[in-house]
N, C-alpha and C. Protein backbone atom coordinates (compact mmCIF):
# COMPACT_ATOMS: atom_id res chain seq x y z
N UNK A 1 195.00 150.35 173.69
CA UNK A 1 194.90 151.78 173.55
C UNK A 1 193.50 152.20 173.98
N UNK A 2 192.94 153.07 175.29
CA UNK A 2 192.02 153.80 175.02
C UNK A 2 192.13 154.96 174.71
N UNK A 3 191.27 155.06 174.04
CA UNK A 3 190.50 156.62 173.39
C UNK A 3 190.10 157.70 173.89
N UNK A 4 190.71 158.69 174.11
CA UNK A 4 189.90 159.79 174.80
C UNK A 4 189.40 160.54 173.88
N UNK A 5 187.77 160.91 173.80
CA UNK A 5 187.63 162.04 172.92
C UNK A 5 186.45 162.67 174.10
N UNK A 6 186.39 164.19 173.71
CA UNK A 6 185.38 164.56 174.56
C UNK A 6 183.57 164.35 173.80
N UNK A 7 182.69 163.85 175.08
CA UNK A 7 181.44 163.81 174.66
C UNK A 7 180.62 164.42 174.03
N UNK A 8 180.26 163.93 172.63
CA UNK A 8 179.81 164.64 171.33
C UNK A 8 179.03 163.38 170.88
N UNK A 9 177.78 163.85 170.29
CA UNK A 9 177.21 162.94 169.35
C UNK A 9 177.89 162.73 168.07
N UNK A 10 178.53 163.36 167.24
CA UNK A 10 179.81 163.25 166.07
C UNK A 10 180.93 163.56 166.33
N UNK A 11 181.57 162.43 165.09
CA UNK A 11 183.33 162.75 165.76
C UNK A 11 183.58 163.42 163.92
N UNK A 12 184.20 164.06 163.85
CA UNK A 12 184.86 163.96 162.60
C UNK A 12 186.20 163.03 162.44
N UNK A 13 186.17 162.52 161.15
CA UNK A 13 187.49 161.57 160.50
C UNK A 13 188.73 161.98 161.52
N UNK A 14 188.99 163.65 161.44
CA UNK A 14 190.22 164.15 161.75
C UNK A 14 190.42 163.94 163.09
N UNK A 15 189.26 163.68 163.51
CA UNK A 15 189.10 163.58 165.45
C UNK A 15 189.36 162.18 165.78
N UNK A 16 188.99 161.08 164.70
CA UNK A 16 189.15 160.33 164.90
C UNK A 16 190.51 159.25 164.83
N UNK A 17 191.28 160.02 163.51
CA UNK A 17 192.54 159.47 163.20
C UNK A 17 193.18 159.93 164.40
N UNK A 18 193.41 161.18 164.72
CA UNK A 18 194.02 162.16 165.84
C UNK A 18 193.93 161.14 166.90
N UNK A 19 192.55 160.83 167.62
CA UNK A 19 192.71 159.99 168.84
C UNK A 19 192.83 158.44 168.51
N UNK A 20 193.24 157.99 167.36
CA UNK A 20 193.36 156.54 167.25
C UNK A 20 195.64 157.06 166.89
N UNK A 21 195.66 157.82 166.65
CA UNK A 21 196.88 157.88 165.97
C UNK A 21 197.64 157.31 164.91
N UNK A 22 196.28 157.44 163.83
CA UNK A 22 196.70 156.59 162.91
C UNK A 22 196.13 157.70 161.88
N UNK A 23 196.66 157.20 160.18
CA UNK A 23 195.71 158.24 159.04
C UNK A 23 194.57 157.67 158.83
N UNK A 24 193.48 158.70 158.59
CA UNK A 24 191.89 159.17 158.26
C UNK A 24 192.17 157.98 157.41
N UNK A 25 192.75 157.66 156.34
CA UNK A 25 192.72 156.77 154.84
C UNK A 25 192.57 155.63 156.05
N UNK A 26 193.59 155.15 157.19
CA UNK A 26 193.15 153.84 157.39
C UNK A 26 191.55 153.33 158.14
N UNK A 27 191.23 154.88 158.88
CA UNK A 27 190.12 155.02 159.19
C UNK A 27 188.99 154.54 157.80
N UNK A 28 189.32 154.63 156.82
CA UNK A 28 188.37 154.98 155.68
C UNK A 28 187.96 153.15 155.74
N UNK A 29 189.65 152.66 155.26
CA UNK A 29 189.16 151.65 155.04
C UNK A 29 189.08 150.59 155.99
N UNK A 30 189.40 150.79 156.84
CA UNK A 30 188.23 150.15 158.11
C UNK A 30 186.91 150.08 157.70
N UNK A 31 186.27 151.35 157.73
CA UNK A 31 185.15 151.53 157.53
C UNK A 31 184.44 150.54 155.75
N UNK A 32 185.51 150.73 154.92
CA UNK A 32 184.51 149.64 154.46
C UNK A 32 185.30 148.02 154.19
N UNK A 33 185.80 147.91 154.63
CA UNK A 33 186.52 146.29 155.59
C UNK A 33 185.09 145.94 156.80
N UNK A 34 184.72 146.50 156.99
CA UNK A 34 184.05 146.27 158.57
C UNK A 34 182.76 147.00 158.40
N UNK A 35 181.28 145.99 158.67
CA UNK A 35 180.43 146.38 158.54
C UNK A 35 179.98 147.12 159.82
N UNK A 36 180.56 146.58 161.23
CA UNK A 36 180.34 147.51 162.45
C UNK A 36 180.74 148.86 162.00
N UNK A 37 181.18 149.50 161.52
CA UNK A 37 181.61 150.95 161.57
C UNK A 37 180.71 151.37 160.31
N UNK A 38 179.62 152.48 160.67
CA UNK A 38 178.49 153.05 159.86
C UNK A 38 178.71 154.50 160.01
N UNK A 39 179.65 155.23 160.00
CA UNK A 39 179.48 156.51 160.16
C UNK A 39 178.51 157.02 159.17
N UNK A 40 177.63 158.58 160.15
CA UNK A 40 177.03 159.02 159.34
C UNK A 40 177.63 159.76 157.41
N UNK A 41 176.97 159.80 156.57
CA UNK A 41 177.61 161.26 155.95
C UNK A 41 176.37 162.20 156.09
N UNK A 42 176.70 163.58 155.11
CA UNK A 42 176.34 164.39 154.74
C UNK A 42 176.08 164.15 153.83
N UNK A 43 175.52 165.39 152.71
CA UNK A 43 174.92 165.17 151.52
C UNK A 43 176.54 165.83 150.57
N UNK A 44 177.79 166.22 151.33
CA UNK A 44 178.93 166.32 151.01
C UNK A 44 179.70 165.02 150.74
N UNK A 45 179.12 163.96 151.64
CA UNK A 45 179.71 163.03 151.86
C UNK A 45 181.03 162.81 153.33
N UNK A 46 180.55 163.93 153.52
CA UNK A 46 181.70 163.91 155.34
C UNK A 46 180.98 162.91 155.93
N UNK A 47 181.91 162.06 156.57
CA UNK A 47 181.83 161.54 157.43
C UNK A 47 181.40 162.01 159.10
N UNK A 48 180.39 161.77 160.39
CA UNK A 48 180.37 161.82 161.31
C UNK A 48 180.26 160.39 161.82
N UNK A 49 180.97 160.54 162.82
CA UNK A 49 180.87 159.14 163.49
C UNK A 49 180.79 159.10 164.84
N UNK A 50 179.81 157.90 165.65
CA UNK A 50 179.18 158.06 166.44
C UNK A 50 179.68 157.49 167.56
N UNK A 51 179.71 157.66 168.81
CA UNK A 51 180.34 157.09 169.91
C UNK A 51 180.06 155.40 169.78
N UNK A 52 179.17 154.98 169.34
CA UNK A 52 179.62 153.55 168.99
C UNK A 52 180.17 153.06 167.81
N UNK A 53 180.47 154.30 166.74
CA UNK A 53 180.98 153.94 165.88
C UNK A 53 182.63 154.05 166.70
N UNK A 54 183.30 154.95 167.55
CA UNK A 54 184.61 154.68 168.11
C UNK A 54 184.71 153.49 168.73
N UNK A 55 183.45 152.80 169.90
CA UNK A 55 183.75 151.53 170.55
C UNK A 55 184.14 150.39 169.46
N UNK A 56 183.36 150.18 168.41
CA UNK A 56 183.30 149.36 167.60
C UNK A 56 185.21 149.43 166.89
N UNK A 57 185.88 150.77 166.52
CA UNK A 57 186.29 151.03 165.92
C UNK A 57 187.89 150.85 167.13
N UNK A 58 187.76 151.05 168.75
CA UNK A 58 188.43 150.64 169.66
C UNK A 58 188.53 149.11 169.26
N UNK A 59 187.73 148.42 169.27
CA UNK A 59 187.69 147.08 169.60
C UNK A 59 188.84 146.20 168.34
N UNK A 60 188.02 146.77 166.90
CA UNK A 60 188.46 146.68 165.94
C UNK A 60 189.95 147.00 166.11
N UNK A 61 190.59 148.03 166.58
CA UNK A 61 191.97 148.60 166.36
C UNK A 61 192.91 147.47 167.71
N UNK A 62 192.10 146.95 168.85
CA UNK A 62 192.57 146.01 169.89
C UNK A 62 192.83 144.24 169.10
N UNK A 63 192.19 144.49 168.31
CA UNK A 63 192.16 143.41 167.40
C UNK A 63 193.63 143.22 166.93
N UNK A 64 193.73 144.61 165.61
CA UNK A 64 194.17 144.00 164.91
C UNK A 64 195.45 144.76 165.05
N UNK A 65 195.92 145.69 165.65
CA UNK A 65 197.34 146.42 166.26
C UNK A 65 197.75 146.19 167.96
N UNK A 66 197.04 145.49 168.25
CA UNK A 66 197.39 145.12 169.80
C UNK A 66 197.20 143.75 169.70
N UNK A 67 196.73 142.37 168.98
CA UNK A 67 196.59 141.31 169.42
C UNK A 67 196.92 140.82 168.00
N UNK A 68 197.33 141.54 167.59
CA UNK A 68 197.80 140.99 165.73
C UNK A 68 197.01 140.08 164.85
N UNK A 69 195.65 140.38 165.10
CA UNK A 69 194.54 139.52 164.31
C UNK A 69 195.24 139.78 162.88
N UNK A 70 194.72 139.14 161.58
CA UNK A 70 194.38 139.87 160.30
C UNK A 70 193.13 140.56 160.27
N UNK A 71 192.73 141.50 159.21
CA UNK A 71 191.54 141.58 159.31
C UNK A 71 190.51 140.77 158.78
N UNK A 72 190.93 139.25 158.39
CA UNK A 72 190.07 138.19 158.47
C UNK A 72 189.74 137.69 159.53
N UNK A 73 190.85 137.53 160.17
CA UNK A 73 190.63 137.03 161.69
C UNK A 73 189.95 137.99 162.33
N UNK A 74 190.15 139.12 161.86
CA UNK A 74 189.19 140.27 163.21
C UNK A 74 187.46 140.08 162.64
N UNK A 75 187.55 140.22 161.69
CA UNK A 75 185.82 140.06 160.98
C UNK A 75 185.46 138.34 161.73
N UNK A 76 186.30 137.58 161.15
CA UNK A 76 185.79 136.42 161.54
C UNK A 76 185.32 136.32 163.22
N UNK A 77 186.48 136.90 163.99
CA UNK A 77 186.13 137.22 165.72
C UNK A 77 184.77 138.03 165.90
N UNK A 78 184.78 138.87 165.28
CA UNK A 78 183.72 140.05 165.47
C UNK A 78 182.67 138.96 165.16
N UNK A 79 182.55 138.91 164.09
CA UNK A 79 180.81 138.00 163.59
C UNK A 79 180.41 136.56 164.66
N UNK A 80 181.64 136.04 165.11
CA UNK A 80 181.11 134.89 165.49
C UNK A 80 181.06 135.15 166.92
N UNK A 81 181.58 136.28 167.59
CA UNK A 81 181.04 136.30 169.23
C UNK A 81 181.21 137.71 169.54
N UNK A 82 180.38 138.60 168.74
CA UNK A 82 180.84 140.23 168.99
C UNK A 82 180.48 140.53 170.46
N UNK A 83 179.49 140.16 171.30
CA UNK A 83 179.31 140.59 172.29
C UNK A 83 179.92 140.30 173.44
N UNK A 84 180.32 138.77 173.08
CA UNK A 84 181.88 138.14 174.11
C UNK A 84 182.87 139.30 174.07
N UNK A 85 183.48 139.39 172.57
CA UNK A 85 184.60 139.91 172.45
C UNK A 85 184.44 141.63 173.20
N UNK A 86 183.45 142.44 172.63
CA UNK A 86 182.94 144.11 173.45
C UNK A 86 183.11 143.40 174.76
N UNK A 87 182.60 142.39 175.36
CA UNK A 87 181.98 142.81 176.62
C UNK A 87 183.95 142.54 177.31
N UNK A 88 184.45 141.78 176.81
CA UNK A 88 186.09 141.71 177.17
C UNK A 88 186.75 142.56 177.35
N UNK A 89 186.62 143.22 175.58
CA UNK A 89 187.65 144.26 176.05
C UNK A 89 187.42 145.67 176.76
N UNK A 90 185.60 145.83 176.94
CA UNK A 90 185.56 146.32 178.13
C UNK A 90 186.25 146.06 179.41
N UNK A 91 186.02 145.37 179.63
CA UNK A 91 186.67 144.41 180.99
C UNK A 91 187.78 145.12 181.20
N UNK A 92 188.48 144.56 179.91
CA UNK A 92 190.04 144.76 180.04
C UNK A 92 190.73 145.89 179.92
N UNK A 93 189.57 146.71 179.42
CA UNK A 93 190.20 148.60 179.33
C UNK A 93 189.67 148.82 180.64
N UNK A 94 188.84 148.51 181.65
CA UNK A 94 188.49 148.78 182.60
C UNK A 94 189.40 148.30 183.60
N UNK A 95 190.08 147.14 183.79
CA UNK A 95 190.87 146.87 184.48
C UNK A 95 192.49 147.50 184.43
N UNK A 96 192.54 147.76 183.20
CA UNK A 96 193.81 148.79 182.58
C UNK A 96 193.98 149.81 183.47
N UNK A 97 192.79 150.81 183.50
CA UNK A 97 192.51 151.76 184.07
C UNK A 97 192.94 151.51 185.59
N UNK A 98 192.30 150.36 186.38
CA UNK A 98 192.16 150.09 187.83
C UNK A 98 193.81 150.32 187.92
N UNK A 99 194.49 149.40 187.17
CA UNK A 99 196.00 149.18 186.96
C UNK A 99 196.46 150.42 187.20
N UNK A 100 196.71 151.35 186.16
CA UNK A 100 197.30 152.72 186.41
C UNK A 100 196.83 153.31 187.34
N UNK A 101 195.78 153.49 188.36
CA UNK A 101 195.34 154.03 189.24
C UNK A 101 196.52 153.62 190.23
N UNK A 102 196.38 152.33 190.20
CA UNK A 102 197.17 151.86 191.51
C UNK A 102 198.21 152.09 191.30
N UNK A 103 199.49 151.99 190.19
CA UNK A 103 200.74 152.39 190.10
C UNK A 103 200.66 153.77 190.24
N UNK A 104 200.00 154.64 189.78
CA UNK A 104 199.93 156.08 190.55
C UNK A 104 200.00 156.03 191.68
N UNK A 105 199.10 155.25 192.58
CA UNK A 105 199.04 155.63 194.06
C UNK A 105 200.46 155.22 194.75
N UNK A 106 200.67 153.85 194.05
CA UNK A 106 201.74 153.60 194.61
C UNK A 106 203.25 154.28 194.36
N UNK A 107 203.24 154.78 193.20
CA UNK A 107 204.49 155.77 192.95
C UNK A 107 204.67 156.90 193.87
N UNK A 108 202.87 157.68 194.41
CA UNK A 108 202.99 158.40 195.53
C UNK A 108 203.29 158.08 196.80
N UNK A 109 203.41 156.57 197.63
CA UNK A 109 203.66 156.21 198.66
C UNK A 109 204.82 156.69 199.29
């Protein structure tokens, strides 16, 4: 799944469940399951969260609803090679992308 949200230094919860398509509650407890995800609060206690709090929170969700980690297995992945694993599924949302480009073009042929 990538994420589209438009470029903002904060996301709110609602922006965030919305473009993950999942509920704010599982957003929540992600957030404290998983020490990568630090959203800011307020002195309300709202949550903002930061464009690396979504990468972190992409990666996390490629984990564990697209590759069926647990979230032991996803913590355990994350801690022992987080920058392998980001720099992958960059890769691989990047190549995703290349993918649909080309079945577009080619559907137009």
């Amino acid at each position: 799944m990538h994420v589209t949200l438009p470029e903002k230094l904060y996301y709110s919860i609602g922006e965030v469940a919305k473009a993950f398509n999942v509920n704010a509650s599982l957003i929540r407890f992600w957030e404290k399951e998983f020490d990568e995800i630090q959203p800011k609060k307020n002195t309300k206690g709202t949550r903002k969260f930061t464009p690396n709090d979504i990468k972190n929170l992409e990666l996390i969700y490629h984990l564990v609803k697209e590759r069926g980690f647990t979230l032991e297995g996803a913590k355990i992945h994350l801690k022992e090679d987080k920058k392998a694993s980001l720099d992958n599924f960059e890769i691989i949302r990047k190549l995703e992308g290349v993918k649909a480009q080309l079945l577009e073009f080619k559907k137009n042929l």
